[in-house]
PDB file of N, CA and C in Angstrom:
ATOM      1  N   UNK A   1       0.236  14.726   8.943  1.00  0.00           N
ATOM      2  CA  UNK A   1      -0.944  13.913   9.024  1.00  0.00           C
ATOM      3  C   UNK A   1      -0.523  12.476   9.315  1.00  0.00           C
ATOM      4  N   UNK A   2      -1.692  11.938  10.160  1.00  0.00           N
ATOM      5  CA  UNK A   2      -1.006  10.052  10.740  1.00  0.00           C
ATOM      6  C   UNK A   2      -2.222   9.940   9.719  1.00  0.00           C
ATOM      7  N   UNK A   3      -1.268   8.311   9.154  1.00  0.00           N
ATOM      8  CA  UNK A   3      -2.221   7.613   8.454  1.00  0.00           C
ATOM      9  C   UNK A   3      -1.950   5.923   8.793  1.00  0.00           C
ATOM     10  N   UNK A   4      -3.130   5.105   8.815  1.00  0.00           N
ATOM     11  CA  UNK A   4      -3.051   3.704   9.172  1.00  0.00           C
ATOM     12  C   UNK A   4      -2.941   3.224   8.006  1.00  0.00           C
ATOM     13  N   UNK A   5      -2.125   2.069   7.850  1.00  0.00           N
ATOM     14  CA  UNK A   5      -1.982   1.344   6.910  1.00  0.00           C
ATOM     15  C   UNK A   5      -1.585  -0.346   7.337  1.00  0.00           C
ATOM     16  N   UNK A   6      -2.168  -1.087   6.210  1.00  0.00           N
ATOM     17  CA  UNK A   6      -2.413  -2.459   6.681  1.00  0.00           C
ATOM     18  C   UNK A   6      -1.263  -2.856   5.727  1.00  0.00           C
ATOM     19  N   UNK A   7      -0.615  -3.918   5.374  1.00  0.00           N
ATOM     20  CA  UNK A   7       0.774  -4.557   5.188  1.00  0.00           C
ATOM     21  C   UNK A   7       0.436  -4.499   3.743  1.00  0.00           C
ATOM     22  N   UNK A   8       0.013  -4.662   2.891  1.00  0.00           N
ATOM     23  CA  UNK A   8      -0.051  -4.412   1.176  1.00  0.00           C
ATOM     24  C   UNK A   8       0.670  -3.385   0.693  1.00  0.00           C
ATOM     25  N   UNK A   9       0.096  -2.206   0.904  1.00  0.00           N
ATOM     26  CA  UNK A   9       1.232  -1.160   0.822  1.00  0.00           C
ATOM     27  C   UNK A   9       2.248  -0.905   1.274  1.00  0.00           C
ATOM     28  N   UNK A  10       2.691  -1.363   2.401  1.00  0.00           N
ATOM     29  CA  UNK A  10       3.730  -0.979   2.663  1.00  0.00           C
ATOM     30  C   UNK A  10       5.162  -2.383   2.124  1.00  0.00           C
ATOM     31  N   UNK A  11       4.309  -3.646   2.114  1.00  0.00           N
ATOM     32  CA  UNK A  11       4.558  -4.326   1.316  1.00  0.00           C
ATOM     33  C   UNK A  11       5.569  -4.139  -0.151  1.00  0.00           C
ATOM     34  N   UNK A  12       4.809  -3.550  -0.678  1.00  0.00           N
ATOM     35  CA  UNK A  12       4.862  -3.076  -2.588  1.00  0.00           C
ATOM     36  C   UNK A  12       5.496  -2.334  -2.305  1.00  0.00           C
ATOM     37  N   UNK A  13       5.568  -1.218  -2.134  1.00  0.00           N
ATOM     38  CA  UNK A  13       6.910  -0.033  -1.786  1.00  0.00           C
ATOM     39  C   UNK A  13       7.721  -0.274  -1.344  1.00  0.00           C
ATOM     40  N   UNK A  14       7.623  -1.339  -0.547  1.00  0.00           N
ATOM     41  CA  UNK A  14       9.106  -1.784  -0.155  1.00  0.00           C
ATOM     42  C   UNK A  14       9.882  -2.641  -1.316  1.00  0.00           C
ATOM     43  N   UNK A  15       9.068  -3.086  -1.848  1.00  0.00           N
ATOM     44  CA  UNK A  15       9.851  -3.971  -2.876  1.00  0.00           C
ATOM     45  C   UNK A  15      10.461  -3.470  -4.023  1.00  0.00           C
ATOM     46  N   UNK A  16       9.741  -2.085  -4.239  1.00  0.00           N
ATOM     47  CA  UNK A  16       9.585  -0.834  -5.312  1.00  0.00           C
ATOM     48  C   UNK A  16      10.845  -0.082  -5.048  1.00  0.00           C
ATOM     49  N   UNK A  17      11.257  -0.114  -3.704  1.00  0.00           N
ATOM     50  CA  UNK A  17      12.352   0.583  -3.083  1.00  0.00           C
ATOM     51  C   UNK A  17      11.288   2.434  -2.993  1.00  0.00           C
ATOM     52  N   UNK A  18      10.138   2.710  -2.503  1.00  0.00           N
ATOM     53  CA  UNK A  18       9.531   3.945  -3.330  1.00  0.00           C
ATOM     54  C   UNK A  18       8.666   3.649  -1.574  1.00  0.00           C
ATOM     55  N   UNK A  19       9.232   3.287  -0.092  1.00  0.00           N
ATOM     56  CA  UNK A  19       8.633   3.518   1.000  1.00  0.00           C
ATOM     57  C   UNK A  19       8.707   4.501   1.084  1.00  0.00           C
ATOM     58  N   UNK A  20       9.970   5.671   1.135  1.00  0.00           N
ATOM     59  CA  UNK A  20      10.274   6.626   1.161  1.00  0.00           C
ATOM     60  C   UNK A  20       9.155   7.705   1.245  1.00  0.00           C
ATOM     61  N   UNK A  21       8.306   6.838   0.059  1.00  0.00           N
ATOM     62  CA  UNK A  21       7.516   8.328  -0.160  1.00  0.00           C
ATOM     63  C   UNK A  21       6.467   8.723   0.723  1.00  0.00           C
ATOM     64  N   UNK A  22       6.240   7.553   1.346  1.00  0.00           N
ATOM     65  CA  UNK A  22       5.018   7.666   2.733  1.00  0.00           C
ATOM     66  C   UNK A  22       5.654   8.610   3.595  1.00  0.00           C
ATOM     67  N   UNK A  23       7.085   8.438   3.942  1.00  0.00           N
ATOM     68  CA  UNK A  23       7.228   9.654   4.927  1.00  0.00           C
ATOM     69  C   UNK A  23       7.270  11.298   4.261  1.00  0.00           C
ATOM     70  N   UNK A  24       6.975  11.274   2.659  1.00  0.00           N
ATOM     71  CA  UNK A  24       6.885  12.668   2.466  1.00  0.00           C
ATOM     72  C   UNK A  24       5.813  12.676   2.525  1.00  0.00           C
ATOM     73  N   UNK A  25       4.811  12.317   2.374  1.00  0.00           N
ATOM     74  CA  UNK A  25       3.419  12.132   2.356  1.00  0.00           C
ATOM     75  C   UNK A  25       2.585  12.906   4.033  1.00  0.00           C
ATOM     76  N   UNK A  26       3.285  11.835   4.668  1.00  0.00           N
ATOM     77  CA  UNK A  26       2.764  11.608   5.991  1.00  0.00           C
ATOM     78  C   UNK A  26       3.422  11.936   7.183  1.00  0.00           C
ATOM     79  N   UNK A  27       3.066  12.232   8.139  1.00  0.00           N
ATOM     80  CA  UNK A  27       4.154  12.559   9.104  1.00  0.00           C
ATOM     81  C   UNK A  27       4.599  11.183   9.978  1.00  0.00           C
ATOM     82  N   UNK A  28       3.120  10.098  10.124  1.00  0.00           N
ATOM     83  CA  UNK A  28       3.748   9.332  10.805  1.00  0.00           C
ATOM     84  C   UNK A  28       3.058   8.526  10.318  1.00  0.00           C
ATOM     85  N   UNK A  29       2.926   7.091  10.258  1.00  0.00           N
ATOM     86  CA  UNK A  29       2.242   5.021   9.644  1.00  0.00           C
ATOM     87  C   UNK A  29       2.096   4.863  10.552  1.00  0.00           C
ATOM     88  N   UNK A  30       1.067   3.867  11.374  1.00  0.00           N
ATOM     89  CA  UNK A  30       0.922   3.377  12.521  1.00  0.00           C
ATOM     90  C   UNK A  30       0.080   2.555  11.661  1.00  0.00           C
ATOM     91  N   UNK A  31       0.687   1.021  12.294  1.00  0.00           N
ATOM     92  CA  UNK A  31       0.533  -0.449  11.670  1.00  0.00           C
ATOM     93  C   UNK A  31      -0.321  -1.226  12.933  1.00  0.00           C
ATOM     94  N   UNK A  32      -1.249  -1.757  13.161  1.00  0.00           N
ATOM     95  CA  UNK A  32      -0.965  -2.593  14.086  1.00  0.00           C
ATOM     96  C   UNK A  32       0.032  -4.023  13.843  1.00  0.00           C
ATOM     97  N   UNK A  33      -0.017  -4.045  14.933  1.00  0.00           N
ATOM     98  CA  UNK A  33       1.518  -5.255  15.674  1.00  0.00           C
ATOM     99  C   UNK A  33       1.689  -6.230  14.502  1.00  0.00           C
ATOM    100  N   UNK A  34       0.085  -6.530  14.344  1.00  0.00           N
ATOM    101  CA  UNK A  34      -0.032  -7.954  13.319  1.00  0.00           C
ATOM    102  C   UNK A  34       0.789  -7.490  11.944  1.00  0.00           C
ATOM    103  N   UNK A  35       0.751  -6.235  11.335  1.00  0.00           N
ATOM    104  CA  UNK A  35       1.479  -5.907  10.211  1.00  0.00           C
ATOM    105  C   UNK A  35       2.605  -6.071   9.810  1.00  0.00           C
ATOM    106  N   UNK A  36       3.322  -6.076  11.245  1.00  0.00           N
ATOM    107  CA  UNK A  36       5.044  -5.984  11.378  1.00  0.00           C
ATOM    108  C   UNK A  36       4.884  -7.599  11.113  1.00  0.00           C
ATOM    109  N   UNK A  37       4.290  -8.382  12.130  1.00  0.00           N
ATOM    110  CA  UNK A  37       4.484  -9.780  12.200  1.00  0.00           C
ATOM    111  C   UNK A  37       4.241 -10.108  10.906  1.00  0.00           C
ATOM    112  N   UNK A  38       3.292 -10.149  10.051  1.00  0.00           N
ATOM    113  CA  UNK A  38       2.949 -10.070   8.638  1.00  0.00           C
ATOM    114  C   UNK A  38       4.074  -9.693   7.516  1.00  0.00           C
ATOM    115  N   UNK A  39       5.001  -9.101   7.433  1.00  0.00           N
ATOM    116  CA  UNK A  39       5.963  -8.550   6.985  1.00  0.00           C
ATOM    117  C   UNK A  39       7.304  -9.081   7.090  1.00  0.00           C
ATOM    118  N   UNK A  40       7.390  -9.870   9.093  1.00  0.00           N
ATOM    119  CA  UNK A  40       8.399 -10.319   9.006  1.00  0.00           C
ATOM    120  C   UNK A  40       8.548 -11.860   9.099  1.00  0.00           C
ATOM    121  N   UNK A  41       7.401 -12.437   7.979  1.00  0.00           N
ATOM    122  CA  UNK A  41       7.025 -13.846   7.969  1.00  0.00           C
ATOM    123  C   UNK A  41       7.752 -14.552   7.257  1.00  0.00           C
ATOM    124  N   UNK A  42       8.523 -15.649   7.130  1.00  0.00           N
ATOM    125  CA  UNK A  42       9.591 -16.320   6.442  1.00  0.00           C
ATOM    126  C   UNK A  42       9.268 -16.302   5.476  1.00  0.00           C
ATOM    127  N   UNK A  43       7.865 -15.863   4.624  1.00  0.00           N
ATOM    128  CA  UNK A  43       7.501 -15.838   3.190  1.00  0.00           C
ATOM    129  C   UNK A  43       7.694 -14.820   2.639  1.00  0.00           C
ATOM    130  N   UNK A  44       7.511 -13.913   3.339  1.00  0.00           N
ATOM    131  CA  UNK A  44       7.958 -12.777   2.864  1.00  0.00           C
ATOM    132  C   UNK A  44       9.393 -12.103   2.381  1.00  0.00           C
ATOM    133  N   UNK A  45       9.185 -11.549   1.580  1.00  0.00           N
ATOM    134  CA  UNK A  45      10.649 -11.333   0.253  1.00  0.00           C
ATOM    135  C   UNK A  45      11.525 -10.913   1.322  1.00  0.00           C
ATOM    136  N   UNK A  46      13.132 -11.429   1.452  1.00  0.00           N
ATOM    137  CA  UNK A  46      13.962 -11.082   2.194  1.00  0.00           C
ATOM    138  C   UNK A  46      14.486  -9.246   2.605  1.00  0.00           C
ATOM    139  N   UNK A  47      13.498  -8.751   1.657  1.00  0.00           N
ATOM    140  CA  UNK A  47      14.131  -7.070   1.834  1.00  0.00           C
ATOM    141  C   UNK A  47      12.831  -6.793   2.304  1.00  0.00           C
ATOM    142  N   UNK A  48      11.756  -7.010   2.209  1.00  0.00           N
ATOM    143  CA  UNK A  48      10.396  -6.827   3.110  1.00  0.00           C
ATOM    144  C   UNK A  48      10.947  -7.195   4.266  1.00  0.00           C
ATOM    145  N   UNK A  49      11.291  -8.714   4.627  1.00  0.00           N
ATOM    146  CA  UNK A  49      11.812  -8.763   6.284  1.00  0.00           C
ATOM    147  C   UNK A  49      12.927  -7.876   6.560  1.00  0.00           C
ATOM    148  N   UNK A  50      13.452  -7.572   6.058  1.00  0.00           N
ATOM    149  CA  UNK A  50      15.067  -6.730   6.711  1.00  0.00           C
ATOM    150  C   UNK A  50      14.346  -6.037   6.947  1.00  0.00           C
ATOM    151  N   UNK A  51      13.440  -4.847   6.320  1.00  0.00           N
ATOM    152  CA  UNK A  51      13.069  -3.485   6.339  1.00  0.00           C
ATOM    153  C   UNK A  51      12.051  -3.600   7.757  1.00  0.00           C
ATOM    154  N   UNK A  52      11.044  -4.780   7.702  1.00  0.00           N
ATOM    155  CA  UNK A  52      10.674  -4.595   8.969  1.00  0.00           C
ATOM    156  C   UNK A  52      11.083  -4.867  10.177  1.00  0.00           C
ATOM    157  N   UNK A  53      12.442  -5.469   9.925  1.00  0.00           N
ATOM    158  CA  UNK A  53      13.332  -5.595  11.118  1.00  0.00           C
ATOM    159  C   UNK A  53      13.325  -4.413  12.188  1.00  0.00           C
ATOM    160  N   UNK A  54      13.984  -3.425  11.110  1.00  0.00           N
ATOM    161  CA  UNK A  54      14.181  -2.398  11.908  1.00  0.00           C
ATOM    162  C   UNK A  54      13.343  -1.016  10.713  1.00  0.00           C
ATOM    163  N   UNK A  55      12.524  -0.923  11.161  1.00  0.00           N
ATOM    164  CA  UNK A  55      11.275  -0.281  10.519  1.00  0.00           C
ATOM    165  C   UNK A  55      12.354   1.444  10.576  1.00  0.00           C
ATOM    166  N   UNK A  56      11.746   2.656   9.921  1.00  0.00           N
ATOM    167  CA  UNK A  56      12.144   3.416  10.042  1.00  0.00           C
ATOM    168  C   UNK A  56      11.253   4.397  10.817  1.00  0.00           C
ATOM    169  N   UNK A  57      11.826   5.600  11.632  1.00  0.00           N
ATOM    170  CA  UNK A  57      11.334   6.249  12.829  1.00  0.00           C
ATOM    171  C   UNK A  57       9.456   6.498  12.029  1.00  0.00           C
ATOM    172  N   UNK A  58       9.650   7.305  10.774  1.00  0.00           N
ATOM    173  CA  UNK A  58       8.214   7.288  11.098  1.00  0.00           C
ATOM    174  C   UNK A  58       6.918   6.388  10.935  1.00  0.00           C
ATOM    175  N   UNK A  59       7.548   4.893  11.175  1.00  0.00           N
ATOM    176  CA  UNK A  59       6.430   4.034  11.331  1.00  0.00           C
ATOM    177  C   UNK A  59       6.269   3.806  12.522  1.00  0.00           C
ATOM    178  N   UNK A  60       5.039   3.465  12.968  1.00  0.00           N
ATOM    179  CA  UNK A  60       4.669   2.962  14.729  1.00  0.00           C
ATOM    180  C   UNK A  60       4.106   1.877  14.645  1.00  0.00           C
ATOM    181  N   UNK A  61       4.053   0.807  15.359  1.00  0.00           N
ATOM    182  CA  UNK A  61       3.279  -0.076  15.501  1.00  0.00           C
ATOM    183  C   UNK A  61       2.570   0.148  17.010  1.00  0.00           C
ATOM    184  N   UNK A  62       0.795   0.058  16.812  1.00  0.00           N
ATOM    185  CA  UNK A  62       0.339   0.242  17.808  1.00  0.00           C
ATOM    186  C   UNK A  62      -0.989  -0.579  17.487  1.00  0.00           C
ATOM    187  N   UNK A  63      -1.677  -1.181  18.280  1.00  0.00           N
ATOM    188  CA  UNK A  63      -3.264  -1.125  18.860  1.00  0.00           C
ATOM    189  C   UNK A  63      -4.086  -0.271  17.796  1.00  0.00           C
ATOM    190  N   UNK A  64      -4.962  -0.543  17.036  1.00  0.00           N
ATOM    191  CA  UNK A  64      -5.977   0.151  16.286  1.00  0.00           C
ATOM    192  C   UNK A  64      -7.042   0.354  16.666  1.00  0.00           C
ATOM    193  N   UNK A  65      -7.612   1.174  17.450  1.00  0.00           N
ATOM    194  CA  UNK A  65      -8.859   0.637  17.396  1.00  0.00           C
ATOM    195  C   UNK A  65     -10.082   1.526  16.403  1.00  0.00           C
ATOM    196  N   UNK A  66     -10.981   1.711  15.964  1.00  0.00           N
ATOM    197  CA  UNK A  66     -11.694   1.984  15.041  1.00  0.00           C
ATOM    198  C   UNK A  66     -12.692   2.967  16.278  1.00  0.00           C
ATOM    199  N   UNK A  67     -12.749   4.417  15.493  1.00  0.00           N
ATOM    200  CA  UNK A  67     -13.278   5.190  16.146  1.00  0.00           C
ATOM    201  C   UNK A  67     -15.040   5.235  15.656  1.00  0.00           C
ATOM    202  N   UNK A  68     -15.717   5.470  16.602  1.00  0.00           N
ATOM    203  CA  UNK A  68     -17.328   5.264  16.295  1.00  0.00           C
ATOM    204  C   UNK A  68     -17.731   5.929  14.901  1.00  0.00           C
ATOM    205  N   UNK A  69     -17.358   7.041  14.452  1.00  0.00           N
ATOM    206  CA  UNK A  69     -17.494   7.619  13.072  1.00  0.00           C
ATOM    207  C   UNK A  69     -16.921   6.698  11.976  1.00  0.00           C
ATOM    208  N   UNK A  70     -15.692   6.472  12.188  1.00  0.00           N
ATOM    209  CA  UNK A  70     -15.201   5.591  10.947  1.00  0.00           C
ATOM    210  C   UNK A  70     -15.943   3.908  10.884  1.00  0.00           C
ATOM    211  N   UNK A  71     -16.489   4.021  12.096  1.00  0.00           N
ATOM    212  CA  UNK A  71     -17.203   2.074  11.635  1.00  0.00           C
ATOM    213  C   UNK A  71     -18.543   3.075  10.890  1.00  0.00           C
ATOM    214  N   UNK A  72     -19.056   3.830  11.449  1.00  0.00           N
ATOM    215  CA  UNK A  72     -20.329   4.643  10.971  1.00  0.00           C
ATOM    216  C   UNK A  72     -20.259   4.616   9.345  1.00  0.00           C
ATOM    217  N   UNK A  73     -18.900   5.336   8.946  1.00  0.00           N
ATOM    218  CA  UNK A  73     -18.846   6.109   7.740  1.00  0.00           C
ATOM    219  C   UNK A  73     -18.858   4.358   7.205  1.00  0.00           C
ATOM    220  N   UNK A  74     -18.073   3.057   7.760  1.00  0.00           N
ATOM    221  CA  UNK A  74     -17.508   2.007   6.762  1.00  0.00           C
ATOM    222  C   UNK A  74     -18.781   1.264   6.770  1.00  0.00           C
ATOM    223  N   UNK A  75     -19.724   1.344   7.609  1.00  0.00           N
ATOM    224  CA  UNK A  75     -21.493   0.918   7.627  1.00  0.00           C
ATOM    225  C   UNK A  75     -21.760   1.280   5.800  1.00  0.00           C
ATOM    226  N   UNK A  76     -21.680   2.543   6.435  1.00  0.00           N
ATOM    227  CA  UNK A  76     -22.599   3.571   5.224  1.00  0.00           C
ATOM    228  C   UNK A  76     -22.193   3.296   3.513  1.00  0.00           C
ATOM    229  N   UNK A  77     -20.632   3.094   3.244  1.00  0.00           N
ATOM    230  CA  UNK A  77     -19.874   2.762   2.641  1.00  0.00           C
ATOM    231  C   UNK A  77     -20.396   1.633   1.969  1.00  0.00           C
ATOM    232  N   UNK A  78     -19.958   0.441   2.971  1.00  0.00           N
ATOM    233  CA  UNK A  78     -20.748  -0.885   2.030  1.00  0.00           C
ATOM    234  C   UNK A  78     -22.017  -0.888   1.959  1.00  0.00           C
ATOM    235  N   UNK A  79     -22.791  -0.032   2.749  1.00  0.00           N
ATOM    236  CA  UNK A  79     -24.338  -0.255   1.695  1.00  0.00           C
ATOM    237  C   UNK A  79     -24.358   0.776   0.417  1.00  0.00           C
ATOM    238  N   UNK A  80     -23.510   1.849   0.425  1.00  0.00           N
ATOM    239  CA  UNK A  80     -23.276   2.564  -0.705  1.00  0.00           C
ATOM    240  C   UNK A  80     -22.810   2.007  -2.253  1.00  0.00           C
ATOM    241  N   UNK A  81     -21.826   1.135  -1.710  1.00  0.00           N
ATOM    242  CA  UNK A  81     -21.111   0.006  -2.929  1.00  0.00           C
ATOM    243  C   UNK A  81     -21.936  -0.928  -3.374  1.00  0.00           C
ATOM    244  N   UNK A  82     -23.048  -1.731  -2.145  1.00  0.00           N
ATOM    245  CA  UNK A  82     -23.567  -2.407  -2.743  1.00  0.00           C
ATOM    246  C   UNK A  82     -24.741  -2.208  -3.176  1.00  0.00           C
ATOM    247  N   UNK A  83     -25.675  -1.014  -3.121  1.00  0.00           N
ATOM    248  CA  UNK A  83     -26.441  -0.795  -3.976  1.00  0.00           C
ATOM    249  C   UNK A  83     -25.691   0.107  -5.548  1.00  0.00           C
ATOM    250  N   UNK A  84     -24.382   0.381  -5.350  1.00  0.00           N
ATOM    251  CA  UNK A  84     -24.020   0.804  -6.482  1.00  0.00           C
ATOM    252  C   UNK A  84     -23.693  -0.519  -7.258  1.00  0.00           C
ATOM    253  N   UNK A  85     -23.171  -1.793  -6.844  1.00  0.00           N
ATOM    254  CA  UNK A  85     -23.281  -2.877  -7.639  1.00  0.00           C
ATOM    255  C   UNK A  85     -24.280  -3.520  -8.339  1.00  0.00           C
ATOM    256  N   UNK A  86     -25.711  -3.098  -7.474  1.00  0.00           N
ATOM    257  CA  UNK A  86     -26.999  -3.945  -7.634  1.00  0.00           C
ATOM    258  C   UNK A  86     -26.634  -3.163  -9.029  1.00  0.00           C
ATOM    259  N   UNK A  87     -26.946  -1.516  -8.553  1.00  0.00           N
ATOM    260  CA  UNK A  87     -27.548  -0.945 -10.169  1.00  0.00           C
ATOM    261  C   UNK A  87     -26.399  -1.099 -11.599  1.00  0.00           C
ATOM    262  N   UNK A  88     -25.216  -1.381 -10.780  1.00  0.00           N
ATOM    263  CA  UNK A  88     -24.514  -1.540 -12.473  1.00  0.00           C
ATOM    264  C   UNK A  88     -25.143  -3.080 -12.755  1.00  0.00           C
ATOM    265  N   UNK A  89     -24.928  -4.040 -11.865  1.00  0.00           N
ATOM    266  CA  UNK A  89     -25.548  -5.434 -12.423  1.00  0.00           C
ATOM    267  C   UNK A  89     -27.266  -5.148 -13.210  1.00  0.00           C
ATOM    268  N   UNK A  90     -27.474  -4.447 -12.668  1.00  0.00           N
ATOM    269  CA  UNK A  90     -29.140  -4.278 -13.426  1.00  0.00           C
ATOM    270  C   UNK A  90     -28.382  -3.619 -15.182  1.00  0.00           C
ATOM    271  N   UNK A  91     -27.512  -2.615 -14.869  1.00  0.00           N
ATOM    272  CA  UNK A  91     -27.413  -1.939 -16.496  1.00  0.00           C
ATOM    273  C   UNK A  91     -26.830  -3.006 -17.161  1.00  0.00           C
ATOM    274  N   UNK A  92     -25.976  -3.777 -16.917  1.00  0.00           N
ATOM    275  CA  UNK A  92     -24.935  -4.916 -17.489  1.00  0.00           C
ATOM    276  C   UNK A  92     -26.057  -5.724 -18.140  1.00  0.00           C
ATOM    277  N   UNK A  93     -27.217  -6.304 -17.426  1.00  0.00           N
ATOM    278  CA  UNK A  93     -28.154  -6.831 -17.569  1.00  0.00           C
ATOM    279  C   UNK A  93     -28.862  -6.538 -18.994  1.00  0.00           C
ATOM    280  N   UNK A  94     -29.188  -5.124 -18.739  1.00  0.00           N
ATOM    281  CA  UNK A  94     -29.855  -4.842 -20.248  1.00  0.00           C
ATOM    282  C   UNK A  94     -28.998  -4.247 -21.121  1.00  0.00           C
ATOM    283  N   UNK A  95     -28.156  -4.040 -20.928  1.00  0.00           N
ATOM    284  CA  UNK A  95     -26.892  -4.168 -21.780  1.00  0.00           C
ATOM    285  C   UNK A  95     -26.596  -5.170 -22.704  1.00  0.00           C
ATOM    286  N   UNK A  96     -26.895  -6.450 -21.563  1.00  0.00           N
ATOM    287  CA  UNK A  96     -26.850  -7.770 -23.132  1.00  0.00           C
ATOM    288  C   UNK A  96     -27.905  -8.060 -23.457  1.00  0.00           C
ATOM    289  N   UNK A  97     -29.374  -7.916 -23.072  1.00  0.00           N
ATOM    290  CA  UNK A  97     -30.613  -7.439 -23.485  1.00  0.00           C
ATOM    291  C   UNK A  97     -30.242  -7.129 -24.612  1.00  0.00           C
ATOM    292  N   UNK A  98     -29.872  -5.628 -24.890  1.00  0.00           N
ATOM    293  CA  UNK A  98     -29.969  -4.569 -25.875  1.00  0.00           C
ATOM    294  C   UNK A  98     -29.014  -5.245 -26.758  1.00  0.00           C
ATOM    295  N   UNK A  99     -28.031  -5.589 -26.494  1.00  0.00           N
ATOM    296  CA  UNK A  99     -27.015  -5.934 -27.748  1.00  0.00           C
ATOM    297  C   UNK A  99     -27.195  -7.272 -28.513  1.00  0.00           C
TER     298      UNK A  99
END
């Protein structure tokens, strides 16, 4: 299975020494470009830059682009979250009401 991933995770595992485990996971990472650049930023922890120096075979850096279902599903998503926020802010609400 390919999975996209944005620089946080791959970030933390690298620092964890525990990247490894994405390639048991996954067959292949595909980053866009900006991730690598992100990774190999003078701020970034000197074993984060080595590692994205020379990345290992099953990461790719490529072009992302977002397929019509997944902007669909990430539409649907944040109006899902944010009426699930309205209603916990409403219970929180009478929550200190009640107490």
């Amino acid at each position: 299975m390919t999975v996209v991933s944005d620089a946080s995770p791959l970030h933390y595992l690298v620092l964890i020494k525990a990247e490894h485990v994405l390639a048991q996971l996954f067959s292949e990472v595909v980053v866009p470009p900006a991730v690598l650049r992100e990774l190999s930023h003078e701020r970034a922890p000197e074993r984060v830059r080595h590692w994205a120096s020379d990345p290992p075979q099953w990461l790719r850096a490529e072009c992302v682009i977002a397929h019509p279902t997944a902007s669909l599903l990430h539409s649907r998503f944040r109006r899902f979250r944010s009426r699930s926020a309205r209603r916990l802010s409403r219970r929180s609400s009478i929550f200190r009401i009640a107490a």
